[in-house]
C-alpha atoms as a PDB file:
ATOM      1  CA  UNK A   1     -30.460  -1.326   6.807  1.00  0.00           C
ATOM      2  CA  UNK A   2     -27.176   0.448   6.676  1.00  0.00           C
ATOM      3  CA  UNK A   3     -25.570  -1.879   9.639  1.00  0.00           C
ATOM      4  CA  UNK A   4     -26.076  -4.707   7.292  1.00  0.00           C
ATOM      5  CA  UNK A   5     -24.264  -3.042   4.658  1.00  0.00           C
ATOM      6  CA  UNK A   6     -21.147  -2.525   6.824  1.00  0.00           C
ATOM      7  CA  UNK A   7     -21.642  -5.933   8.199  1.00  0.00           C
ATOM      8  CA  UNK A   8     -21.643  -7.652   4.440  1.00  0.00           C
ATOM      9  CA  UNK A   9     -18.881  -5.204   3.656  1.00  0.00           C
ATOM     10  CA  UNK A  10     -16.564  -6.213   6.922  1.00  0.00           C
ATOM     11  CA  UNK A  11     -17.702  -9.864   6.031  1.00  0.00           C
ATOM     12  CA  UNK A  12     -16.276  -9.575   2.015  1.00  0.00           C
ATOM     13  CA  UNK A  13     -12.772  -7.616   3.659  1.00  0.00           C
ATOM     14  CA  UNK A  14     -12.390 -10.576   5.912  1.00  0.00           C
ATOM     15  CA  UNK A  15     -12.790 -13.409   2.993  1.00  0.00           C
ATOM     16  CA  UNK A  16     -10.781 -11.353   0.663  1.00  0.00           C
ATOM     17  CA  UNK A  17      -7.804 -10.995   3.412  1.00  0.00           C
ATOM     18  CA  UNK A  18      -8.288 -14.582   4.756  1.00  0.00           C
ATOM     19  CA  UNK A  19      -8.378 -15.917   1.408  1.00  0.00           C
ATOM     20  CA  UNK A  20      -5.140 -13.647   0.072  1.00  0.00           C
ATOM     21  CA  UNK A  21      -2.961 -15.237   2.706  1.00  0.00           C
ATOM     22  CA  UNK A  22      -4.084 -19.006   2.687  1.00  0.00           C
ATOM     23  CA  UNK A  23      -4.709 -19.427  -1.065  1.00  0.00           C
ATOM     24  CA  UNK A  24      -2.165 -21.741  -2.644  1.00  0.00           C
ATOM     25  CA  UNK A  25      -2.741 -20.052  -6.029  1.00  0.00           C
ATOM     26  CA  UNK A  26      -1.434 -16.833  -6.208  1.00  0.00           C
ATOM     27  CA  UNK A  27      -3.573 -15.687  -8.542  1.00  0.00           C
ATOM     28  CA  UNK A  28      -6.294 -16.651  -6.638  1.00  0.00           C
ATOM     29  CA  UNK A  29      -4.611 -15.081  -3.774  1.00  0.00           C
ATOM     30  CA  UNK A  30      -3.955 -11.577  -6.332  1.00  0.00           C
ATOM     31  CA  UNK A  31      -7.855 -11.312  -6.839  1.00  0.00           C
ATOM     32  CA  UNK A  32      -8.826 -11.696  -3.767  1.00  0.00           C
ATOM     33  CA  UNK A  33      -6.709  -9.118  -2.532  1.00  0.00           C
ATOM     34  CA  UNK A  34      -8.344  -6.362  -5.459  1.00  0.00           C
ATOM     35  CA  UNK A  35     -11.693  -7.840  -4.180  1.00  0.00           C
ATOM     36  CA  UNK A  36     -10.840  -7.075   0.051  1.00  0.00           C
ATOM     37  CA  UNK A  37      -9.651  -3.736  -1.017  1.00  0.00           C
ATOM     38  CA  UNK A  38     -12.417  -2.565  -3.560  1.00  0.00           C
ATOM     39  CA  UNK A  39     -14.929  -3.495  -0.546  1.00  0.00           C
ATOM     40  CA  UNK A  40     -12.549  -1.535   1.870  1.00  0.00           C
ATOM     41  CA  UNK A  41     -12.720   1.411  -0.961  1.00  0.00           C
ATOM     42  CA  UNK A  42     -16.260   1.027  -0.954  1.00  0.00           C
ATOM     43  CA  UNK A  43     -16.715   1.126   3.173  1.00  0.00           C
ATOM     44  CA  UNK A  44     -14.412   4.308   3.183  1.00  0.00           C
ATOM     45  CA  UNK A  45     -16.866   5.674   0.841  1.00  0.00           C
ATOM     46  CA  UNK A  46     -19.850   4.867   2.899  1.00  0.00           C
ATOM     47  CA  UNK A  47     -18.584   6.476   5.962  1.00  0.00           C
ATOM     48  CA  UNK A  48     -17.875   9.627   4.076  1.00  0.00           C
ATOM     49  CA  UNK A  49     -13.849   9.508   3.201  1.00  0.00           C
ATOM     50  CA  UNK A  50     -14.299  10.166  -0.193  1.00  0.00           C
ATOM     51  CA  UNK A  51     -10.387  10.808  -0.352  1.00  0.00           C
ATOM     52  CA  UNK A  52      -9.385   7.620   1.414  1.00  0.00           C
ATOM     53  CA  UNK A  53     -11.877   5.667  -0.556  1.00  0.00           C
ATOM     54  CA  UNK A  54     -10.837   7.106  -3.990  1.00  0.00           C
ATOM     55  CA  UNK A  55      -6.472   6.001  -3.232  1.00  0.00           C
ATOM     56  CA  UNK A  56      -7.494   2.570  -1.712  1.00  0.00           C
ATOM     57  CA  UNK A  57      -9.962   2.075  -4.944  1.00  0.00           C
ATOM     58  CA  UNK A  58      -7.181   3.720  -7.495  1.00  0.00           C
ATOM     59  CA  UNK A  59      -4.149   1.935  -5.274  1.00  0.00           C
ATOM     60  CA  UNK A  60      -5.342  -1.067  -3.405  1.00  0.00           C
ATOM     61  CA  UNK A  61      -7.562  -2.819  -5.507  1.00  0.00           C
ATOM     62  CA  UNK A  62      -6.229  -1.026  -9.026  1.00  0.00           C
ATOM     63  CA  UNK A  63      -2.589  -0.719  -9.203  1.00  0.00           C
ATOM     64  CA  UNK A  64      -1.126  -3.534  -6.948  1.00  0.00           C
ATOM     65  CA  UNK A  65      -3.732  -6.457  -7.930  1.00  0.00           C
ATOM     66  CA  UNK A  66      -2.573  -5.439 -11.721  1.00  0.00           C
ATOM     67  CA  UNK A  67       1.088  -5.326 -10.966  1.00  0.00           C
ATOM     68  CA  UNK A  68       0.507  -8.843  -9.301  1.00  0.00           C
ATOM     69  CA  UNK A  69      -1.328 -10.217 -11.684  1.00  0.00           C
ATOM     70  CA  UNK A  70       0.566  -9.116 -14.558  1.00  0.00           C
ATOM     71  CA  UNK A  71       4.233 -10.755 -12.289  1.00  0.00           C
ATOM     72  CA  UNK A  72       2.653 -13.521 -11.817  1.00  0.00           C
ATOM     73  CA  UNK A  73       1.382 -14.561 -15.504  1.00  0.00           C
ATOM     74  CA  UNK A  74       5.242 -13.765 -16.468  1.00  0.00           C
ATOM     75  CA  UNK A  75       6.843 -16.177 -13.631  1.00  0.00           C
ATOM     76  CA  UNK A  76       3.955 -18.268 -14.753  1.00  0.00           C
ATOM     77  CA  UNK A  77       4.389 -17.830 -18.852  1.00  0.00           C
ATOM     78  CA  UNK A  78       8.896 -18.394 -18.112  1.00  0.00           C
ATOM     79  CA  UNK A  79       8.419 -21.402 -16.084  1.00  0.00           C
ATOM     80  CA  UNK A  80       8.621 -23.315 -19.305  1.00  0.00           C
ATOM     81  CA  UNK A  81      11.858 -21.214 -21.064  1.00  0.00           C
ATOM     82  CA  UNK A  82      13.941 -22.311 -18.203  1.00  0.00           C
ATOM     83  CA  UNK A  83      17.952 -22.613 -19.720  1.00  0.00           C
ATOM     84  CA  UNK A  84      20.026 -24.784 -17.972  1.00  0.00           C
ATOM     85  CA  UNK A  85      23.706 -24.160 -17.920  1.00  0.00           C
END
């Protein structure tokens, strides 16, 4: 049972990372970066790395999918306010 839980876990890292760095959208691309890295939280967990677990969950998939999510709904939002000169 819990080699099938690392398997699914590896599986949902893979799609996240695979997905981050083909994905046109890059918001797409954002979340599935917080998704890789909460299941990469989650394996560091399982195999008993509490501390590694806890600053991928409050780094990987908190802080950096936020700050890229928020940078890209601002390039996204001043597209349209473009000034020409």
């Amino acid at each position: 049972m819990r080699i099938s839980v690392y398997i699914v876990l590896a599986a949902v890292i893979l799609v996240g990372a695979i997905t981050a760095v083909l994905s046109k959208n890059l918001l797409r691309a954002a979340v599935a970066l917080g998704v890789g890295s909460a299941a990469l939280a989650t394996l560091f967990f399982l195999l008993d790395a509490s501390y590694a677990g806890g600053f991928e969950l409050s780094v990987g998939a908190g802080l950096i999918s936020v700050l890229f999510i928020i940078a890209i709904s601002l390039t996204e939002s001043m597209r349209g306010t473009h000034r020409e000169l």
